[in-house]
Protein backbone atom coordinates (compact mmCIF):
# COMPACT_ATOMS: atom_id res chain seq x y z
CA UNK A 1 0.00 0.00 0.00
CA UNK A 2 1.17 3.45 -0.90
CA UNK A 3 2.05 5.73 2.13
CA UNK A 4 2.87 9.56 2.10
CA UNK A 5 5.62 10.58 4.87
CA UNK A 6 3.91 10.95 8.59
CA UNK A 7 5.10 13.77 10.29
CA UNK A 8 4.22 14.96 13.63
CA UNK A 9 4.42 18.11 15.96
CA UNK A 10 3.59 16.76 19.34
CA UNK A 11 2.50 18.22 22.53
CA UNK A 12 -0.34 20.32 20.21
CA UNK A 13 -3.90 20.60 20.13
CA UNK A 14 -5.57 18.99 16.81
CA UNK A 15 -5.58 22.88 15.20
CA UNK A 16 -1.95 23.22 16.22
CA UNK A 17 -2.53 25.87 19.33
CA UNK A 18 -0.22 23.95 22.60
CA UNK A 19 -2.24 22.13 25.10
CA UNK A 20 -2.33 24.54 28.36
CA UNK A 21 0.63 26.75 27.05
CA UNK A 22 3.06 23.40 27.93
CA UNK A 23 5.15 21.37 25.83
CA UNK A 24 2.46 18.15 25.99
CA UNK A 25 3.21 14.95 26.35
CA UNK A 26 6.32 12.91 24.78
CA UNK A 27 6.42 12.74 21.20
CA UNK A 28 5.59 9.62 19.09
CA UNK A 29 8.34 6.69 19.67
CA UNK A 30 10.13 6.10 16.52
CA UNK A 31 10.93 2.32 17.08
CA UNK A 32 7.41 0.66 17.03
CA UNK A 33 6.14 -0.73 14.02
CA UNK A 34 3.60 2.57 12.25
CA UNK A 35 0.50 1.20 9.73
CA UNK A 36 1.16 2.37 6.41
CA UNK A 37 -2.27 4.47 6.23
CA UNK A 38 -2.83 6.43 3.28
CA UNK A 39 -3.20 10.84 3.94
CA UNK A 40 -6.02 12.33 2.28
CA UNK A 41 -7.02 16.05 1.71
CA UNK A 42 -10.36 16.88 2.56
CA UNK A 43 -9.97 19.79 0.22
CA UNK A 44 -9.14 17.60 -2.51
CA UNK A 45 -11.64 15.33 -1.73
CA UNK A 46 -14.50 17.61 -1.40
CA UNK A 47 -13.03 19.53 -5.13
CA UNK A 48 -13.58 15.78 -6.68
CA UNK A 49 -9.80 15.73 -7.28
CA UNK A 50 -9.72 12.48 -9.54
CA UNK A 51 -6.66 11.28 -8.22
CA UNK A 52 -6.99 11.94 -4.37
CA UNK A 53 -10.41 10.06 -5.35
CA UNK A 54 -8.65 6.94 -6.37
CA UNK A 55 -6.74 6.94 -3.03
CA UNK A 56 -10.19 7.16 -1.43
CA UNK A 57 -10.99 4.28 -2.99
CA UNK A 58 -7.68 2.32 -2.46
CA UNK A 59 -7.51 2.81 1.19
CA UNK A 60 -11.17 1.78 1.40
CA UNK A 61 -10.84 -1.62 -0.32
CA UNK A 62 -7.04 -2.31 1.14
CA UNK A 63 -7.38 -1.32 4.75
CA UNK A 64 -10.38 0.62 5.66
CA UNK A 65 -8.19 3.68 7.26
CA UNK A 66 -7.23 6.10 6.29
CA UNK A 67 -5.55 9.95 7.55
CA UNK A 68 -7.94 12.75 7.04
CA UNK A 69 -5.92 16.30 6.68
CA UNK A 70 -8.87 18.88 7.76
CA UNK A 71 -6.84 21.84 7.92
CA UNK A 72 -8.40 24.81 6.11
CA UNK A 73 -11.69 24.14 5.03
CA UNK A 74 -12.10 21.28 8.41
CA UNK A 75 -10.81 24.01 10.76
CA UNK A 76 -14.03 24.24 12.28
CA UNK A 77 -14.31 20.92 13.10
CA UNK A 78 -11.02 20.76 14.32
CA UNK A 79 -11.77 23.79 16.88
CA UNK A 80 -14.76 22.10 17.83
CA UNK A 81 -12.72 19.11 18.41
CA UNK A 82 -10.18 20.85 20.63
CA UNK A 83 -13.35 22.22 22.90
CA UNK A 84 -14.78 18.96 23.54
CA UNK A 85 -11.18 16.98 24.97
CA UNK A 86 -11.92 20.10 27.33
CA UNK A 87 -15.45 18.82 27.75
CA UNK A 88 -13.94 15.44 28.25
CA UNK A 89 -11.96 16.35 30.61
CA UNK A 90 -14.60 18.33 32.83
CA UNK A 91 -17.02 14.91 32.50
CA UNK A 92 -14.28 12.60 34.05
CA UNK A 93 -14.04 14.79 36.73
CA UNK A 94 -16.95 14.19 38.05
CA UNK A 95 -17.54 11.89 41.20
CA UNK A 96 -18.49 8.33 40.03
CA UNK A 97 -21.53 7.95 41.25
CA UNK A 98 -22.68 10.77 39.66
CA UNK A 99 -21.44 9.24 36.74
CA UNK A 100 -22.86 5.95 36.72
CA UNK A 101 -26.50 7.80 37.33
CA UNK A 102 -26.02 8.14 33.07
CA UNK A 103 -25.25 4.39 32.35
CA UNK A 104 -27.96 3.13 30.37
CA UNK A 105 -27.16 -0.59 29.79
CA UNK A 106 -30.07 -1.77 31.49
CA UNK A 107 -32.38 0.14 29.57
CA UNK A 108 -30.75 -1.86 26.53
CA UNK A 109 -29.36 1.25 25.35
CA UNK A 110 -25.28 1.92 24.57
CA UNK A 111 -26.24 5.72 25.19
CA UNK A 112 -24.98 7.30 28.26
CA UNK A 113 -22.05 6.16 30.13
CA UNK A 114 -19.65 3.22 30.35
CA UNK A 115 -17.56 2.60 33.17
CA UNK A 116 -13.94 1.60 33.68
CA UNK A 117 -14.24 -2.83 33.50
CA UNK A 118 -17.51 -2.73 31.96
CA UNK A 119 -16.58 -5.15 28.90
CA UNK A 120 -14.89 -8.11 28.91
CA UNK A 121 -12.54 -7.94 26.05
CA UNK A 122 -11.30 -11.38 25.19
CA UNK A 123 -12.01 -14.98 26.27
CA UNK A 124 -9.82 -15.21 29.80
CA UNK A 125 -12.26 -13.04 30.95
CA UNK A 126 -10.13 -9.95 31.34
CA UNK A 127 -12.08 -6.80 30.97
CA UNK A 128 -11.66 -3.00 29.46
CA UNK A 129 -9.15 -0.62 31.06
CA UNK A 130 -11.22 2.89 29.83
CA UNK A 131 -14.53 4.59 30.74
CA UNK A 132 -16.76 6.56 27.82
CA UNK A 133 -19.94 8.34 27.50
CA UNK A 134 -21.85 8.27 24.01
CA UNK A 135 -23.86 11.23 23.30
CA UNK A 136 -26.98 10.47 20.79
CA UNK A 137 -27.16 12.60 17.87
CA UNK A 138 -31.01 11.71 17.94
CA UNK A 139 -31.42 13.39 21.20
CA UNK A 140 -28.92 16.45 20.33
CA UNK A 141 -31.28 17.11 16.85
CA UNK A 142 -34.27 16.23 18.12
CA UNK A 143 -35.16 13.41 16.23
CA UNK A 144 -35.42 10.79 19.35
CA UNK A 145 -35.73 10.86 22.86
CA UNK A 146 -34.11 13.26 24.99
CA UNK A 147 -31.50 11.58 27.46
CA UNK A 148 -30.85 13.30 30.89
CA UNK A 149 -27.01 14.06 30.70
CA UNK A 150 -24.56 15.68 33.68
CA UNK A 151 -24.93 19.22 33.33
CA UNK A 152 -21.66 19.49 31.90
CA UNK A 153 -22.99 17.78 28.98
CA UNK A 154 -25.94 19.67 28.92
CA UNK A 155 -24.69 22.97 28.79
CA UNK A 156 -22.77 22.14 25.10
CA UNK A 157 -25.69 21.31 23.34
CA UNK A 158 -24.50 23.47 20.97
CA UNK A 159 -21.07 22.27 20.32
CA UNK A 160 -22.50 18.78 20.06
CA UNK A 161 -24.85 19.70 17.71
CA UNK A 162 -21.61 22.13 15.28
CA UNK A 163 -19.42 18.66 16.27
CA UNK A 164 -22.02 16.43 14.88
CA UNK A 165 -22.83 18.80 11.82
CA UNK A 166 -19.70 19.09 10.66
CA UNK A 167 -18.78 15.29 11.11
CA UNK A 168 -21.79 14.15 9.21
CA UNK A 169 -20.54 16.27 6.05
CA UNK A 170 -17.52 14.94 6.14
CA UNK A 171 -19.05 11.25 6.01
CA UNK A 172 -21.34 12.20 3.48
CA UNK A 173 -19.07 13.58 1.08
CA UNK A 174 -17.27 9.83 1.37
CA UNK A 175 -20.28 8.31 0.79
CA UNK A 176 -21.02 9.98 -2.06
CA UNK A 177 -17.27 8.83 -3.37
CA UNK A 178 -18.00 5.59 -2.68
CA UNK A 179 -21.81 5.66 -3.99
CA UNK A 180 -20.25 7.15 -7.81
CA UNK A 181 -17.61 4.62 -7.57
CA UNK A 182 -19.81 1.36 -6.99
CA UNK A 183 -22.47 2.61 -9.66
CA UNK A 184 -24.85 2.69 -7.45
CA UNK A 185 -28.19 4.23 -8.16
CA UNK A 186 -27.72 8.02 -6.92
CA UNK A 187 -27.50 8.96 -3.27
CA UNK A 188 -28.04 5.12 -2.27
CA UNK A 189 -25.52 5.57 0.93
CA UNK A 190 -26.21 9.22 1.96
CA UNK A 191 -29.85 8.34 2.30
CA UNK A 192 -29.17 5.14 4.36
CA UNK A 193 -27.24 8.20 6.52
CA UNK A 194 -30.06 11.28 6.65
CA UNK A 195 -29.32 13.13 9.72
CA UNK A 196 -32.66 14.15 10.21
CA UNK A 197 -33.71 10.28 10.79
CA UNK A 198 -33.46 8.16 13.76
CA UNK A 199 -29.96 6.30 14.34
CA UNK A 200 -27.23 5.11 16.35
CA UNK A 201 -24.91 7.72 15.79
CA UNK A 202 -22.96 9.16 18.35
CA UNK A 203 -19.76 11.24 19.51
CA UNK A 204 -18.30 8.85 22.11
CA UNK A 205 -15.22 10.71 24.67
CA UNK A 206 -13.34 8.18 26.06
CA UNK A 207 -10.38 8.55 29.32
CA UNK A 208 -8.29 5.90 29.39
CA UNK A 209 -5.81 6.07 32.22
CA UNK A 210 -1.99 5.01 32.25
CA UNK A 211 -1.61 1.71 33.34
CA UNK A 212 1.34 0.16 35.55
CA UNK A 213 4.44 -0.05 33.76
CA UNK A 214 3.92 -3.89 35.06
CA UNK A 215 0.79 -4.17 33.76
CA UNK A 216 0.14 -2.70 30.86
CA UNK A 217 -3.20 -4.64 28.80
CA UNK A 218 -5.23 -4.44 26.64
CA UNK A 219 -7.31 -0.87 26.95
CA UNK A 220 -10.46 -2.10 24.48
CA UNK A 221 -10.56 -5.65 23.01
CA UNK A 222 -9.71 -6.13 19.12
CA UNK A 223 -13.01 -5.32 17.44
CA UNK A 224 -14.65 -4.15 13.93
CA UNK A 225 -16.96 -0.81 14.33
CA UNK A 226 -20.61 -1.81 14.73
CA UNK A 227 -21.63 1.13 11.93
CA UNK A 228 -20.53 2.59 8.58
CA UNK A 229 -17.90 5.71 8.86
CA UNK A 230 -15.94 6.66 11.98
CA UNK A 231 -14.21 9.92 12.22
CA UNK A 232 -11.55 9.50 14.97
CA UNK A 233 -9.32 12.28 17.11
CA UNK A 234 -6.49 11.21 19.36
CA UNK A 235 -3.59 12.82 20.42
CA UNK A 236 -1.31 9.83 22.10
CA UNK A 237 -1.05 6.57 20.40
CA UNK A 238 -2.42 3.29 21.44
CA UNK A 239 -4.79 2.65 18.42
CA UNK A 240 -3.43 -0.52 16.81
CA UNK A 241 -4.48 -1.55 12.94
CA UNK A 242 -4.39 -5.52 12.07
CA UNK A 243 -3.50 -5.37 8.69
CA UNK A 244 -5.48 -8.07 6.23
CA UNK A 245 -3.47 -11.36 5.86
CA UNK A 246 -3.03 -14.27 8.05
CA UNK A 247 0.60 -13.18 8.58
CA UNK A 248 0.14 -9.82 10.07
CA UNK A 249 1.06 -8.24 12.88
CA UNK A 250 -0.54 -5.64 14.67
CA UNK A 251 0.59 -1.56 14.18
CA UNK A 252 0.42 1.19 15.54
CA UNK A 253 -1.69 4.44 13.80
CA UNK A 254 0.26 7.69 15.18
CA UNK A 255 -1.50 10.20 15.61
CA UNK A 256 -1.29 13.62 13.13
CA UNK A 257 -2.00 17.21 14.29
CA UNK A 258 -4.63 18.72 12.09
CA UNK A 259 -6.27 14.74 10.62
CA UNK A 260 -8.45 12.75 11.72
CA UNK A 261 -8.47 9.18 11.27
CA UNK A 262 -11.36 8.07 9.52
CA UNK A 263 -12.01 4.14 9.33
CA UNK A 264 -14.93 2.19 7.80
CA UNK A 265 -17.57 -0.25 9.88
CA UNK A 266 -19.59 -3.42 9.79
CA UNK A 267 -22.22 -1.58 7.57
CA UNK A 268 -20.05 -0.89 4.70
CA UNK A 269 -18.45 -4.26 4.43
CA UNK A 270 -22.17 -5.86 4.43
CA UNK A 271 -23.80 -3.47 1.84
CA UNK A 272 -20.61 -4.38 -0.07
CA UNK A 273 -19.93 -7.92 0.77
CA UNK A 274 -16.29 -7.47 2.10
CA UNK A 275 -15.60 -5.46 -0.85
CA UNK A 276 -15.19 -2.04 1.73
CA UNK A 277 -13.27 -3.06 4.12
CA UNK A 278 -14.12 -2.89 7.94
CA UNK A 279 -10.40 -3.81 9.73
CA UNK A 280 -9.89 -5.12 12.98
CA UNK A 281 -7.98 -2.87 15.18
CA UNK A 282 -8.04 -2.41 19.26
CA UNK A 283 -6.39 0.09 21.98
CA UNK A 284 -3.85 -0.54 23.92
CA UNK A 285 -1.36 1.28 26.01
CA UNK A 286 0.21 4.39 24.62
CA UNK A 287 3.77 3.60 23.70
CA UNK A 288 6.84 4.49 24.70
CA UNK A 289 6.71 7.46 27.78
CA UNK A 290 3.61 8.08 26.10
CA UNK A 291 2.17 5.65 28.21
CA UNK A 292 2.06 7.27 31.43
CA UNK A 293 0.06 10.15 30.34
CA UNK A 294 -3.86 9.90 30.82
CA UNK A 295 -5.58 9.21 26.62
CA UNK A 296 -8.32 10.99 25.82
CA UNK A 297 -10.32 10.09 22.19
CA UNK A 298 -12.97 12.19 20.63
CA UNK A 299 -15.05 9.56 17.80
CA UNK A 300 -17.76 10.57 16.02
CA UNK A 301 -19.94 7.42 14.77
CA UNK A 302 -21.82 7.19 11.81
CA UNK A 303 -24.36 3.86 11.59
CA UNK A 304 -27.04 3.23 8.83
CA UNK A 305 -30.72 4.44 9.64
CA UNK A 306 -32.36 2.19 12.66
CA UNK A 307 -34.44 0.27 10.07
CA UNK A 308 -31.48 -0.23 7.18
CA UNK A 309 -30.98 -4.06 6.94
CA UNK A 310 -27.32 -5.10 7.30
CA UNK A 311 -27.05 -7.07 4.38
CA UNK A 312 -25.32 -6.67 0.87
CA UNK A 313 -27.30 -3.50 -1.68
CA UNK A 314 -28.85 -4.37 -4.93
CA UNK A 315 -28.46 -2.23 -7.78
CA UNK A 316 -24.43 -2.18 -8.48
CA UNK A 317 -22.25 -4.65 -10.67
CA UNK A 318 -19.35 -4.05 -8.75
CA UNK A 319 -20.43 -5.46 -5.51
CA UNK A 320 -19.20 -9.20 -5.27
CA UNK A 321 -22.69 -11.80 -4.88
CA UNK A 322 -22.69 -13.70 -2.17
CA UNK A 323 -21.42 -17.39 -2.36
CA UNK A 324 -23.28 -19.98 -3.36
CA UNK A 325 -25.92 -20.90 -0.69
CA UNK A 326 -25.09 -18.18 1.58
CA UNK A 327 -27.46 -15.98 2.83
CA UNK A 328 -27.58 -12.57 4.75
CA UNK A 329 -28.97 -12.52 8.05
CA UNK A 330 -32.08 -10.30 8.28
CA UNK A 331 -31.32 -8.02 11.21
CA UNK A 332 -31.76 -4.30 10.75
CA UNK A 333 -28.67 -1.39 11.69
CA UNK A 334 -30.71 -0.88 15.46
CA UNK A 335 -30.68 -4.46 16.68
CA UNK A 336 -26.90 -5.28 15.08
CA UNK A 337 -25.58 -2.02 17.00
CA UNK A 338 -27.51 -3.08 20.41
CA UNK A 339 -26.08 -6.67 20.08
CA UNK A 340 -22.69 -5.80 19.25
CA UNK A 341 -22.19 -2.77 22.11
CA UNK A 342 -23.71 -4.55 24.68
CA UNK A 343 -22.86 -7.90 23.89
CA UNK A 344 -19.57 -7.85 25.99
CA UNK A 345 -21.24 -6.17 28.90
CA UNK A 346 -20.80 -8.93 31.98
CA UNK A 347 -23.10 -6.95 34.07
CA UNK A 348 -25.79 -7.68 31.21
CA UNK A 349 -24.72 -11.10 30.07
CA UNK A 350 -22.61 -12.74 32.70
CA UNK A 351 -20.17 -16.01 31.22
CA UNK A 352 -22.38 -15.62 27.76
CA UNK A 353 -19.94 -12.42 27.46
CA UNK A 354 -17.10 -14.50 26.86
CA UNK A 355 -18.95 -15.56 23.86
CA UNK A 356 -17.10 -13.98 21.00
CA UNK A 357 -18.60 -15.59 18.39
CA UNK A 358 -22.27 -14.52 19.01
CA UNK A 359 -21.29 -11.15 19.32
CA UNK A 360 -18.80 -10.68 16.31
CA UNK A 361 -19.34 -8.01 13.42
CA UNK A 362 -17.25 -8.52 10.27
CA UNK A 363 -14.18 -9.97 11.23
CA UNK A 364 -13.87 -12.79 9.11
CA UNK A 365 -14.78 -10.67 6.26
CA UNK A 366 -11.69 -8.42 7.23
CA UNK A 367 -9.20 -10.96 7.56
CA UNK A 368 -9.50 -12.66 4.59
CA UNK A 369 -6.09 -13.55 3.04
CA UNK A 370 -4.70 -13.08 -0.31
């Protein structure tokens, strides 16, 4: 796979300003083994460059990541970004009872909050080392129900709602790639996307803590994402890529001032059947001195419409058929999300949480070897 040269100013916030007038954190190691992700201009993009286009397009079938420059016309975003790892910060702060008045697991919803331990995140039964909260887009637009939220939340409505707006054009704009490039009948994807209708999308802030030098595991459990497009802000490493191929090892994605790294879910490898690639990747801890500073994420999640079945489109010659006697499984976005994020909840589902295989996405899919 083609790479362009990573570079990386660390210690700076995602528009370049320094994080509380300090130097930041260590820089990136240079001794771990990097992915080889492809860097694409949103400017390009967005100007139907043919060429970045094709990269699009390459990074989507190979790997299913891919850099994001947003600086210039994504500054916004980026700003808006920076704001809510303040946000993030605030929420953690909190007490953790008051916390835990916002987990909504028992109301078979992955809204709301998610303590530290909460999933189990392989099969000895060892369980997640990071606590998030997912805020609904739904509930920020009005389109579903309104969730009670710490008042911390609640009083950035309105950067939720410029956060969310400007994430959902970005993921539109690659649908719309995508739709031209699989001949699909016009807007196909966008309007299994409309942000006006009821989904699981999100903007999930995650803490993750360091862990003893002694004992450093896994942070969150190798995984697909449940939905279609995931736009992705971190500023210390730990997000590690499995590469397709039976031989691969896992790497590292470093983190880029000023990109976001934008990866592709479940829903896109369905609709296409393993055509768009969903890749396995998980968290770990940060490397290097890295590693002893507290990681904060920022995600923004984009999943089909609650009623879109997960299952391969009709209407394009380039999507692959499915094999012979193989059929979909008739489940719609909703009910594959709800499995897949509470699935590994052992509060919810007790030893059945150890049970990887009823609660998989489209791993097989993504590791096929060539």
């Amino acid at each position: 796979m083609a790479t362009e040269t990573i570079t990386q100013t660390n210690g700076v916030h995602l528009n370049g300003s320094h994080t509380n007038g300090t130097s930041g954190p260590p820089p990136f190691p240079d001794d771990v083994p990097i992915a080889p992700l492809l860097i694409l201009s949103f400017e390009k993009l967005r100007n139907n460059d043919t060429e970045e286009i094709k990269r699009l397009i390459r990074a989507c079938e190979d790997i299913g990541f891919f850099y994001l420059d947003l600086r210039g016309p994504g500054d916004d975003i980026l700003e808006d970004a920076d704001k809510l790892f303040g946000v993030g910060e605030e929420l953690y702060d909190l007490p953790l009872e008051e916390k835990q008045k916002y987990d909504f697991m028992h109301k078979n919803s992955y809204f709301g909050y998610k303590g530290f331990g909460a999933n189990v995140v392989d099969k000895t039964g060892r369980t997640d080392r990071n606590e998030f909260y997912n805020v609904s887009k739904d509930d920020i637009f009005g389109v579903g129900e309104k969730l009670p939220a710490p008042d911390v939340l609640e009083n950035q409505r309105s950067l939720f709602k410029s956060f969310m707006q400007s994430s959902h054009g970005i993921i539109t704009m690659i649908l719309n790639q995508l739709n031209t490039h699989l001949d699909l009948p016009p807007d196909t994807l966008p309007n299994l996307h409309r942000l006006q209708r009821s989904s699981g999308d999100q903007v999930r802030i995650i803490k993750a803590p360091p862990q003893p030098m002694d004992d450093r595991q896994t942070t969150l459990g190798e995984h697909t994402d449940f939905g279609s497009v995931t736009i992705l802000f971190n500023r210390l490493g730990g997000l590690q890529v499995l590469p397709p191929g039976k031989d691969s090892e896992w790497c590292y994605v470093k983190p880029l001032p000023g990109h976001a790294i934008i990866n592709l879910g479940d829903a896109m490898a369905k609709f296409t059947n393993g055509l768009l690639r969903s890749n396995i990747h998980r968290v770990v801890s940060p490397p290097g001195k890295q590693g002893e500073y507290t990681r904060y994420s920022l995600v923004y999640f984009s999943r089909p419409e609650n009623e879109v079945l997960m299952k391969r489109l009709e209407g394009s010659n380039k999507i692959p058929q499915l094999a012979e006697g193989e059929v979909d499984e008739e489940i719609n976005a909703k009910d594959w999300i709800i499995r897949r994020a509470l699935g590994h909840r052992h509060a919810i589902n007790k030893e059945k949480a150890l049970d990887f295989e009823s609660f998989q996405g489209t791993e097989r899919l993504s590791r096929r070897a060539y």
